[in-house]
Protein backbone atom coordinates (compact mmCIF):
# COMPACT_ATOMS: atom_id res chain seq x y z
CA UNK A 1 3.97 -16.87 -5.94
CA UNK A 2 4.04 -13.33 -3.98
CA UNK A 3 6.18 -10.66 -4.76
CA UNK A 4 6.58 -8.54 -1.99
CA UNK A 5 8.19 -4.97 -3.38
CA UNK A 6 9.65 -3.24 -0.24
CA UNK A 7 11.49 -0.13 0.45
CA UNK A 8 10.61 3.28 2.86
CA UNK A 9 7.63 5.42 1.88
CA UNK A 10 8.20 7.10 -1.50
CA UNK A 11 11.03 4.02 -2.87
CA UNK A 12 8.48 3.11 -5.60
CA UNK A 13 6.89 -0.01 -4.13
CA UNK A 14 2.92 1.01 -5.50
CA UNK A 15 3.86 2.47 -8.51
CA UNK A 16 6.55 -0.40 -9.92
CA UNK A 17 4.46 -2.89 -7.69
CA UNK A 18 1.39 -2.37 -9.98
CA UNK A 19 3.03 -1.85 -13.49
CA UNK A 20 4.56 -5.20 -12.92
CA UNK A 21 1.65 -6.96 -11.82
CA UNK A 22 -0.21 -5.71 -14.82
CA UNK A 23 3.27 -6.71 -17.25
CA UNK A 24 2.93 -10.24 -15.44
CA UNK A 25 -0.92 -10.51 -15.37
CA UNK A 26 -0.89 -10.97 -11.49
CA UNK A 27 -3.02 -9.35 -8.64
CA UNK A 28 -1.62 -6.17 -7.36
CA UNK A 29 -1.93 -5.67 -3.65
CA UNK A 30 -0.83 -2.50 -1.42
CA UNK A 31 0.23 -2.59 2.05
CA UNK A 32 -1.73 0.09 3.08
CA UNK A 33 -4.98 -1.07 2.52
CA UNK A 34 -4.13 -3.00 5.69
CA UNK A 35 -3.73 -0.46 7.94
CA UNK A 36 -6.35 0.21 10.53
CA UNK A 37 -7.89 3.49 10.21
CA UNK A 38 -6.35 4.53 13.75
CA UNK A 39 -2.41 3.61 12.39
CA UNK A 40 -3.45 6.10 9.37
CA UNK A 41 -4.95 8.65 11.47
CA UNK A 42 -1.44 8.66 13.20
CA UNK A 43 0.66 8.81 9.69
CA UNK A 44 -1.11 12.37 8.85
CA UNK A 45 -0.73 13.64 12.50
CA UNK A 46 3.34 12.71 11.26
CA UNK A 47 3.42 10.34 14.17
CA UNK A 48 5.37 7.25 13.81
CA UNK A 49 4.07 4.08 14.17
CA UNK A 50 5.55 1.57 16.64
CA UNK A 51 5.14 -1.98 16.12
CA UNK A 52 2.52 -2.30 18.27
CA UNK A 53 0.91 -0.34 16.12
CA UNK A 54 2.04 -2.40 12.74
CA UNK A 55 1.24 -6.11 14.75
CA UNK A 56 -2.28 -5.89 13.46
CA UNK A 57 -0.84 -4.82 10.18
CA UNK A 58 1.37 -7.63 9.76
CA UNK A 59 -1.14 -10.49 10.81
CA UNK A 60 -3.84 -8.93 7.96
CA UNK A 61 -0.70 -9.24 5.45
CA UNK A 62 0.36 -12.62 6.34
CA UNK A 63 -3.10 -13.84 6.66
CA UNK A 64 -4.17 -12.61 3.14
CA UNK A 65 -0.58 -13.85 1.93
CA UNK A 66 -2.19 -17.13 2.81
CA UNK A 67 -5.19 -17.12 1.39
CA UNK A 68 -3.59 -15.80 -1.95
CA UNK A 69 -1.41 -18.51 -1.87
CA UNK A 70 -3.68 -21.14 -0.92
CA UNK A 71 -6.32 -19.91 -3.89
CA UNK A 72 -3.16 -19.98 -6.42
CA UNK A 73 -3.39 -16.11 -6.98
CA UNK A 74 -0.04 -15.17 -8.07
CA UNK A 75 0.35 -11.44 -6.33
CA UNK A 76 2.62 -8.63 -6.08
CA UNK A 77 2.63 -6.80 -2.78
CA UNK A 78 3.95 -3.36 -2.34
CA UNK A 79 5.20 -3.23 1.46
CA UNK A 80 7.33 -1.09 3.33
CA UNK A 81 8.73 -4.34 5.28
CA UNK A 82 11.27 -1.86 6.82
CA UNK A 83 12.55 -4.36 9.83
CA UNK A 84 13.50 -7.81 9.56
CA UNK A 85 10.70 -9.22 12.12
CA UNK A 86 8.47 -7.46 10.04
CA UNK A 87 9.72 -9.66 6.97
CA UNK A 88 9.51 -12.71 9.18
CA UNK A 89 5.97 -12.33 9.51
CA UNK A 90 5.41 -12.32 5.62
CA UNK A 91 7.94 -14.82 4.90
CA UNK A 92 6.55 -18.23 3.35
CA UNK A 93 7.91 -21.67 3.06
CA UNK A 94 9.11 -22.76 -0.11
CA UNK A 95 9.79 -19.75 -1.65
CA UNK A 96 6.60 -18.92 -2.24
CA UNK A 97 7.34 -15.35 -1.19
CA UNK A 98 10.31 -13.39 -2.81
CA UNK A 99 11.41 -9.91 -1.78
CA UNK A 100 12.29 -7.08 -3.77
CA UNK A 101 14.12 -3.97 -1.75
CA UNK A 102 14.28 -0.56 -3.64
CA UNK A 103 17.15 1.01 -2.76
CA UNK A 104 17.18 4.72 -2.78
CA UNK A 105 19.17 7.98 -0.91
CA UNK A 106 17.44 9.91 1.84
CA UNK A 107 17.87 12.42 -0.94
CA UNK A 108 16.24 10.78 -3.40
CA UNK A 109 13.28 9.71 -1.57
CA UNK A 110 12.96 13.05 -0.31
CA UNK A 111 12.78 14.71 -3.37
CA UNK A 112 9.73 12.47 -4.59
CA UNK A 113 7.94 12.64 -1.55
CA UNK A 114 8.04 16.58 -1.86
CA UNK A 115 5.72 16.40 -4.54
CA UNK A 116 3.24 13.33 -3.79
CA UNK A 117 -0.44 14.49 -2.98
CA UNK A 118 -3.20 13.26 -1.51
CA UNK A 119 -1.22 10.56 0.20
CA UNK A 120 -1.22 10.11 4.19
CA UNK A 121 2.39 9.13 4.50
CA UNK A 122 4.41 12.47 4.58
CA UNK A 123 7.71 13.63 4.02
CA UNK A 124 8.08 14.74 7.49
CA UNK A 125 8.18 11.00 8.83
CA UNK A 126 10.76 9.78 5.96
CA UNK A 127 14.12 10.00 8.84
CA UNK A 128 12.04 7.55 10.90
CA UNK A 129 11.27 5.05 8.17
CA UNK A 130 15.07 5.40 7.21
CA UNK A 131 16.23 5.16 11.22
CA UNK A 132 13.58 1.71 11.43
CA UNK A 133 15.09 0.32 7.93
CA UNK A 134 16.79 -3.11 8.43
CA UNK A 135 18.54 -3.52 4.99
CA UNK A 136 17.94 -7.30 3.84
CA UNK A 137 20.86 -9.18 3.06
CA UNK A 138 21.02 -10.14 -0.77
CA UNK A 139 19.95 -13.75 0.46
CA UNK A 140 16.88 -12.07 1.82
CA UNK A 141 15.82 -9.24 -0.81
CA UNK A 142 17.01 -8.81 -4.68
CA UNK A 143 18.38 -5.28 -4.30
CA UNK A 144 17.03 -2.84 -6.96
CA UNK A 145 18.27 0.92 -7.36
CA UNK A 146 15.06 2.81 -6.96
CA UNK A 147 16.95 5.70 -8.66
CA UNK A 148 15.82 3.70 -12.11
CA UNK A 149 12.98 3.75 -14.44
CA UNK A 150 10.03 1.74 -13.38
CA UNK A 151 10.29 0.18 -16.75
CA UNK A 152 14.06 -1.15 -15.65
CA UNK A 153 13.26 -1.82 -12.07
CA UNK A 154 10.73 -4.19 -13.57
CA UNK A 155 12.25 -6.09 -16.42
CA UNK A 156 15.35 -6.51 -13.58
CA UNK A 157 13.00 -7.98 -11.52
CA UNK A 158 11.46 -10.40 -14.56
CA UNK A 159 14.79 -11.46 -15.48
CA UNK A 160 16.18 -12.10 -12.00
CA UNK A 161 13.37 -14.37 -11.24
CA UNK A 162 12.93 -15.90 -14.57
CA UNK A 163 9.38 -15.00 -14.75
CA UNK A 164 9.65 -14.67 -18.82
């Protein structure tokens, strides 16, 4: 099974992502690490990506995704999935792949991403991950307040998909 933890930049996804894969015993896998070098380059010049830009992204996921599945590593995958193509590409049969959305206030997300360092996602380009955000429908995503501990965000997500 993957776990894909989604939200904007700054929503949680790495940091809940990886405490829960290490709870479950599971791989923990970022999104970023699939980014070409050029798509990062762009994120600290504060220039949005387009999805030309996030194609090559997407096919790395979803071709990992496979593999993962295919070698029966169980996986939790912290991923901005901000449109709903985007979540088409990553979605697998059998629901092999379930979504988690972190919900969280412009404010919110703001705040946080005030104070993270050393990252190349900065605050500057939050409004355009927040303008490019395609809520998923509950059928799609289990919606989590991100405005929670990590420690609740997770043990939501282990009861809600009966992983205990």
């Amino acid at each position: 099974m993957i776990i894909v933890v989604m939200g904007v930049s700054g929503s949680g996804k790495s940091r809940v992502g990886q405490a829960l894969a290490q709870r479950l015993e599971w791989q923990f896998r970022d999104a970023d690490d699939f980014h070409t070098q050029a798509a990062k380059e762009k994120m600290k010049q504060a220039i949005p990506l387009n999805d030309q830009h996030r194609q090559p992204w997407l096919e790395a996921m979803r071709s990992a995704m496979d593999q993962w599945i295919m070698a029966g590593k169980n996986t939790v995958l912290a991923c901005s999935a901000l449109k709903s193509s985007y979540r088409q590409v990553l979605h697998l049969q059998d629901s092999q792949a379930q979504f988690i959305y972190l919900k969280g206030s412009f404010e919110l997300i703001y705040e946080r991403l005030k104070h993270r360092q050393h990252h190349f996602m900065k605050e500057s380009l939050l409004r355009s991950q927040f303008e490019t955000l395609e809520e998923p429908t509950p059928s799609e995503a289990i919606h989590i307040d991100a405005s929670q501990s990590p420690e609740v965000i997770i043990q939501s997500v282990i009861n809600q998909l009966n992983l205990e």
